[in-house]
C-alpha atoms as a PDB file:
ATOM      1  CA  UNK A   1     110.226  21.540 265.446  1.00  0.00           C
ATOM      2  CA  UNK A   2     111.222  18.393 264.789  1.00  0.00           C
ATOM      3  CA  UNK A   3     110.104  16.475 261.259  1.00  0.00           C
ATOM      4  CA  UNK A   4     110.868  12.933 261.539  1.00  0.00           C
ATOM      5  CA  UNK A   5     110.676  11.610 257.941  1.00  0.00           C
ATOM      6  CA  UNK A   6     110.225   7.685 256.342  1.00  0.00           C
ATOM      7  CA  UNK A   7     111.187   7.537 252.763  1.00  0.00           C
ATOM      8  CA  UNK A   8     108.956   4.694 252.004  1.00  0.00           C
ATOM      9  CA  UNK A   9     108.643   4.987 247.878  1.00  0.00           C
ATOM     10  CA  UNK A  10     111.636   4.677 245.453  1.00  0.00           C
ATOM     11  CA  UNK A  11     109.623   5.681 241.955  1.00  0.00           C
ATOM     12  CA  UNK A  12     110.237   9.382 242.488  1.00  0.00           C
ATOM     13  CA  UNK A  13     113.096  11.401 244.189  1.00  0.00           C
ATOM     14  CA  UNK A  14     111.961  13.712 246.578  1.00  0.00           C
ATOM     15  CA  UNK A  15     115.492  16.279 246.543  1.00  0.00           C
ATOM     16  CA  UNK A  16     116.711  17.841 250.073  1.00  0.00           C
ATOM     17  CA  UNK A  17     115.127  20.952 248.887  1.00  0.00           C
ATOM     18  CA  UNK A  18     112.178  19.517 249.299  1.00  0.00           C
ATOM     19  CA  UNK A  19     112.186  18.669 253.187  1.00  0.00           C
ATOM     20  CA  UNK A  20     113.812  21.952 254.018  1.00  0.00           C
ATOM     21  CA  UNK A  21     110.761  23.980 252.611  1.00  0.00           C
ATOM     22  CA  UNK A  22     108.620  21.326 253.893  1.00  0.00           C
ATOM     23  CA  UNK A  23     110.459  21.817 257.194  1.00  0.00           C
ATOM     24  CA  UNK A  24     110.277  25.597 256.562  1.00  0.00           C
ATOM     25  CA  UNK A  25     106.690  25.660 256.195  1.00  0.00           C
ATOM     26  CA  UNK A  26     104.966  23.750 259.122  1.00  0.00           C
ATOM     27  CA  UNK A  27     107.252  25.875 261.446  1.00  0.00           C
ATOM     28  CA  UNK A  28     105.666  29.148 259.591  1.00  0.00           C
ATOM     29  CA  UNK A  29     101.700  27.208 260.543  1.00  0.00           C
ATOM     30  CA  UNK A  30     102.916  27.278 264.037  1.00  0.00           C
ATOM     31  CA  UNK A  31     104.080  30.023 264.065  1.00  0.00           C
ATOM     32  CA  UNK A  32     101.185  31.848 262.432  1.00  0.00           C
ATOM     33  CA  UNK A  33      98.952  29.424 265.094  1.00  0.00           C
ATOM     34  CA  UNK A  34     100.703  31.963 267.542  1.00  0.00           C
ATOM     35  CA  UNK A  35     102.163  28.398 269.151  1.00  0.00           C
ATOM     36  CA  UNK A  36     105.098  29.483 271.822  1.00  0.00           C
ATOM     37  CA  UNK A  37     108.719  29.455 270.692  1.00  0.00           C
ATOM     38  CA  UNK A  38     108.719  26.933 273.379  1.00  0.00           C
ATOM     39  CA  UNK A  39     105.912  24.535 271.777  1.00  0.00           C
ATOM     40  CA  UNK A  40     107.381  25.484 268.489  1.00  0.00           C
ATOM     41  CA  UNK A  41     110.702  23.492 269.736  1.00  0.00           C
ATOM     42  CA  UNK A  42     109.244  20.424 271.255  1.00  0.00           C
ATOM     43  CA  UNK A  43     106.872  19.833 268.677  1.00  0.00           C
ATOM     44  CA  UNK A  44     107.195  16.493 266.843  1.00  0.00           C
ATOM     45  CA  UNK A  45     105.535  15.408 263.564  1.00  0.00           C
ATOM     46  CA  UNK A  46     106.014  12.143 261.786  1.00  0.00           C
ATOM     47  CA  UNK A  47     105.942  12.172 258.109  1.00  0.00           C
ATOM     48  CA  UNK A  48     106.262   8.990 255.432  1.00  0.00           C
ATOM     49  CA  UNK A  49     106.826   9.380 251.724  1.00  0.00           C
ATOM     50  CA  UNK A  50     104.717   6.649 250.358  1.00  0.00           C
ATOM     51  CA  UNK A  51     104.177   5.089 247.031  1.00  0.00           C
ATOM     52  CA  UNK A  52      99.970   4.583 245.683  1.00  0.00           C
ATOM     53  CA  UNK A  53      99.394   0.558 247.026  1.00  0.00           C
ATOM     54  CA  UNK A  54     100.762   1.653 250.355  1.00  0.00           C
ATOM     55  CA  UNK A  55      98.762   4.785 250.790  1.00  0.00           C
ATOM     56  CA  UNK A  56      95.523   3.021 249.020  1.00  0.00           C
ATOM     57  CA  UNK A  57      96.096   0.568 251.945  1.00  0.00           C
ATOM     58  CA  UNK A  58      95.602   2.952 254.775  1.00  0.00           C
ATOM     59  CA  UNK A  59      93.273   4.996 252.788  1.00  0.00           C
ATOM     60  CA  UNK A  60      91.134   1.555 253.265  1.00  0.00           C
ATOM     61  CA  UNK A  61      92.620   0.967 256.176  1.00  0.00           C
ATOM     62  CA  UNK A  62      91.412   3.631 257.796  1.00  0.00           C
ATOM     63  CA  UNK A  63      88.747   5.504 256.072  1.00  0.00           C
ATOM     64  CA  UNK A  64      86.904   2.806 254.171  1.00  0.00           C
ATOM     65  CA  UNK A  65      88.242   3.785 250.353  1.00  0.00           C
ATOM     66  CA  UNK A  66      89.737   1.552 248.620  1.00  0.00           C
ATOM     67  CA  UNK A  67      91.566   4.132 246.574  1.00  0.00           C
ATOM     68  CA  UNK A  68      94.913   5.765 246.594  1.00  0.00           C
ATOM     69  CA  UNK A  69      94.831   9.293 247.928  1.00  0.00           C
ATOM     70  CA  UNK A  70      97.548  12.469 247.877  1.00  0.00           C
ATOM     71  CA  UNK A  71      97.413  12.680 251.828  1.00  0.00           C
ATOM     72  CA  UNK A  72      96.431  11.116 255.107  1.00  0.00           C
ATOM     73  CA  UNK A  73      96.809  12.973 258.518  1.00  0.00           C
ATOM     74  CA  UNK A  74      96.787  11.278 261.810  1.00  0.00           C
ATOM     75  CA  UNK A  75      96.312  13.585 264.792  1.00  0.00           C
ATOM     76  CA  UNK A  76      97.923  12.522 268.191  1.00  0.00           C
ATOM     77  CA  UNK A  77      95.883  14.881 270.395  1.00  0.00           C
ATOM     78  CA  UNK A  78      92.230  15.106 270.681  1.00  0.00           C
ATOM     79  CA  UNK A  79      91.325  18.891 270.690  1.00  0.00           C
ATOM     80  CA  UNK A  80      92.391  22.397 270.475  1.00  0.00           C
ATOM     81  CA  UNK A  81      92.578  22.638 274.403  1.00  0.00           C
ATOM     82  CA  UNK A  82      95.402  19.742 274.018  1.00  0.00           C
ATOM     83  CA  UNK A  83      97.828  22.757 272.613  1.00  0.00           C
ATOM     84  CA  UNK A  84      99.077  23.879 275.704  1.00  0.00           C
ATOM     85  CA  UNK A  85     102.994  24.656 276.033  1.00  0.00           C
ATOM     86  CA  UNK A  86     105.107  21.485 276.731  1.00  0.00           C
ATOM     87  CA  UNK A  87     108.474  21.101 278.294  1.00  0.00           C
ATOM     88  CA  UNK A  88     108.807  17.678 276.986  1.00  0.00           C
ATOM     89  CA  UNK A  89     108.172  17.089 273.204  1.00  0.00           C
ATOM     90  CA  UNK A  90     104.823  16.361 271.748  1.00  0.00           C
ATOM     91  CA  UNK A  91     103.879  14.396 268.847  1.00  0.00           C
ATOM     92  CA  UNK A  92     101.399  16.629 266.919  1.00  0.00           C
ATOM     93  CA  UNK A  93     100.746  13.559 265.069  1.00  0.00           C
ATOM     94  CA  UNK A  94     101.454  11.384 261.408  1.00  0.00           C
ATOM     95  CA  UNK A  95     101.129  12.842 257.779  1.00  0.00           C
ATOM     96  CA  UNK A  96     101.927  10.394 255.053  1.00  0.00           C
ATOM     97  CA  UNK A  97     102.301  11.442 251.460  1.00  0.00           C
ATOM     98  CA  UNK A  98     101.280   9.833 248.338  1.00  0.00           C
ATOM     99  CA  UNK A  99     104.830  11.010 246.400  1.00  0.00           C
ATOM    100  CA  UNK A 100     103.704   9.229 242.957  1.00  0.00           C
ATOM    101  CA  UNK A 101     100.196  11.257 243.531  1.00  0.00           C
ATOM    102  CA  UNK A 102     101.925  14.284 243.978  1.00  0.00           C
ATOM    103  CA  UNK A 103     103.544  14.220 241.418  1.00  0.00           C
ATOM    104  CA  UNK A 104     100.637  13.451 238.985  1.00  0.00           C
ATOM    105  CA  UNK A 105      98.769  16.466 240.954  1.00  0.00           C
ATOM    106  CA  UNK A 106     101.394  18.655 240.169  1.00  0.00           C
ATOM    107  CA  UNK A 107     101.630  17.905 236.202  1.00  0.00           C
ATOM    108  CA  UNK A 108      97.588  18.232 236.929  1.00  0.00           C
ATOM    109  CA  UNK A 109      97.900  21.549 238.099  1.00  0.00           C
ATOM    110  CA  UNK A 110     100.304  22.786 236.394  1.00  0.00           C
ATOM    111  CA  UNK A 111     103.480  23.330 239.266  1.00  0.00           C
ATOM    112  CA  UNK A 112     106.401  21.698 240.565  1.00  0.00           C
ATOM    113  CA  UNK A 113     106.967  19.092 242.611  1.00  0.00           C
ATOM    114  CA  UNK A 114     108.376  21.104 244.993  1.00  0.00           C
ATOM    115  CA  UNK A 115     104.995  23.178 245.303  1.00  0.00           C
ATOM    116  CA  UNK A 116     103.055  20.385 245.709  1.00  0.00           C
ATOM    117  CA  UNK A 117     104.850  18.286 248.790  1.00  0.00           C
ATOM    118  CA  UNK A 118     105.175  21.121 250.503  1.00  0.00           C
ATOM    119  CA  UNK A 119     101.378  22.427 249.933  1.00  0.00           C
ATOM    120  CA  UNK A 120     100.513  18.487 251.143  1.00  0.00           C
ATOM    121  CA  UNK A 121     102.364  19.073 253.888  1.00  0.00           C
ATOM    122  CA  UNK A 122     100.996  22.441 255.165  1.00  0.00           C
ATOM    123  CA  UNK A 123      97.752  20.702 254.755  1.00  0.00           C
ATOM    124  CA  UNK A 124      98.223  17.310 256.478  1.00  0.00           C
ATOM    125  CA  UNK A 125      99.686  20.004 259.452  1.00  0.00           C
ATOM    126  CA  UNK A 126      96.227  21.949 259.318  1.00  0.00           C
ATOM    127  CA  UNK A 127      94.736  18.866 259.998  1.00  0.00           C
ATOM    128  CA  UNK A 128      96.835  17.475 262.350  1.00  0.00           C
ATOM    129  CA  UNK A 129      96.153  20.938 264.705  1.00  0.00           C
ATOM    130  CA  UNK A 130      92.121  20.450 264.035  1.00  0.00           C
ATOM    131  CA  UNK A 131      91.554  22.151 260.804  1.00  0.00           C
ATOM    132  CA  UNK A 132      89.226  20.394 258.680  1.00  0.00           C
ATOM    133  CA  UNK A 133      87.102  21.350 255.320  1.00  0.00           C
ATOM    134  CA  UNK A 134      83.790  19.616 255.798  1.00  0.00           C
ATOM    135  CA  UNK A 135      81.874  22.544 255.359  1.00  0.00           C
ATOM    136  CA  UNK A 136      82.489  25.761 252.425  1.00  0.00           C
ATOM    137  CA  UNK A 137      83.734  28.169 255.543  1.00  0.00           C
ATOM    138  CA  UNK A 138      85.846  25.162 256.797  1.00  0.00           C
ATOM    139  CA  UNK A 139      87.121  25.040 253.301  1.00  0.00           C
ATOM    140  CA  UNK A 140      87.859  28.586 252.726  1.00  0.00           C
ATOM    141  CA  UNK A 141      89.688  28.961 256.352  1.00  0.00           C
ATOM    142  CA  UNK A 142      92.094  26.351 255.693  1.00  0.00           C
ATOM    143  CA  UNK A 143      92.580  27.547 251.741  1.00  0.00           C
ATOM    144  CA  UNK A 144      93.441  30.550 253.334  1.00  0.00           C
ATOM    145  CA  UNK A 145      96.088  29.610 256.049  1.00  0.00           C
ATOM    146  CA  UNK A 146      97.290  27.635 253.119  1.00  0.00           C
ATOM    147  CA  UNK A 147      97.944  30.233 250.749  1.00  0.00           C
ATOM    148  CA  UNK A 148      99.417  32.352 253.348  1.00  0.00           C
ATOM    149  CA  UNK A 149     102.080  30.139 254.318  1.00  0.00           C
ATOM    150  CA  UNK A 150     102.777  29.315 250.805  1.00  0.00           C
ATOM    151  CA  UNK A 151     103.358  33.147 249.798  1.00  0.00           C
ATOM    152  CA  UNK A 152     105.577  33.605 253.431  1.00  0.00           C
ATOM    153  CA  UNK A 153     107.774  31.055 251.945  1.00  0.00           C
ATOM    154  CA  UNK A 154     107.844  32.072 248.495  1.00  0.00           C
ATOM    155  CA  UNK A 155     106.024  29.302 246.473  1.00  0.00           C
ATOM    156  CA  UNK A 156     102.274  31.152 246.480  1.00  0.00           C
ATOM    157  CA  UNK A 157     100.966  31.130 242.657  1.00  0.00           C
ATOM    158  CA  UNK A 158      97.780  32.519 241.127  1.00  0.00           C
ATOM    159  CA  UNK A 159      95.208  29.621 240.272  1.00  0.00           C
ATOM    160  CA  UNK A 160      91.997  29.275 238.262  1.00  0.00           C
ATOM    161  CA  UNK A 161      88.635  28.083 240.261  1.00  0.00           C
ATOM    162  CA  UNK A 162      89.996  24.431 239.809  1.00  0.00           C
ATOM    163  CA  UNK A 163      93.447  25.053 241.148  1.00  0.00           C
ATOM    164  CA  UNK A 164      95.588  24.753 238.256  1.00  0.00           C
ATOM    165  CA  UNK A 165      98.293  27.224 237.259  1.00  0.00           C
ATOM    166  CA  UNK A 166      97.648  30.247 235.981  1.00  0.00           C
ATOM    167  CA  UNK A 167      99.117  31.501 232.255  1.00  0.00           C
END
């Protein structure tokens, strides 16, 4: 897979360890989609690390709140049936990360930094293959394929009803 990535925010570092995991974990969601080796290697997805006026920009932009937000996913292809194998590469699509937000989540929660972008990312990757959480089964299906990626790469931690850290 290949993660193209836009550093577009300079208020907090994101570290090298960072990308790898982030890297790390979206190959683990295709693999766990039971995506081909093959699709697995062309796949493309674009990711920028933003700051909170540029993502409350798009977040207007493109879904009519004028708010910042942790993170925006912009799919590439229109449905499920668009996952077929490719020789070529294929852009899965854009995720773009509030890194200021994420931060402030994780202090919220009670985790690193390091848990946090890479949870973001899983997610804005769920999305970008079709997964949404509209509805509570939605919610819990995603939460799950979440979790489990999280725990394959070794940052899964237990968390009360409103996410935060355990004691």
């Amino acid at each position: 897979m290949q993660l193209l990535i836009s550093k577009e925010q300079c208020q907090v570092e994101v570290k090298a360890e960072i990308m790898t995991l982030i890297r790390e974990a979206m190959e683990k969601i295709l693999e766990e989609e039971e995506f081909s080796h093959d699709f697995i290697d062309t796949a493309e997805v674009s990711m920028v690390l933003c700051d909170d006026q540029q993502m409350a920009d798009l977040n207007s932009r493109y879904r009519g709140i004028p708010d910042t937000t942790d993170v925006l996913s912009f799919p590439m292809l229109d449905s499920e049936d668009e996952f077929v194998d490719f020789t070529d590469e294929v852009l899965l699509g854009d995720i773009v990360i509030s890194v200021p937000r994420a931060l402030e989540q994780a202090d919220e929660y009670g985790h690193s930094l390091v848990r946090e972008m890479v949870f973001l990312s899983i997610h804005g990757l769920l999305h970008l293959l079709g997964y949404d959480h509209q509805t509570e089964d939605e919610r819990k299906n995603m939460r799950a394929k979440e979790k489990k990626v999280l725990g394959i790469i070794g940052l899964i931690e237990e968390h009360d009803e409103d996410g935060r850290t355990k004691i």
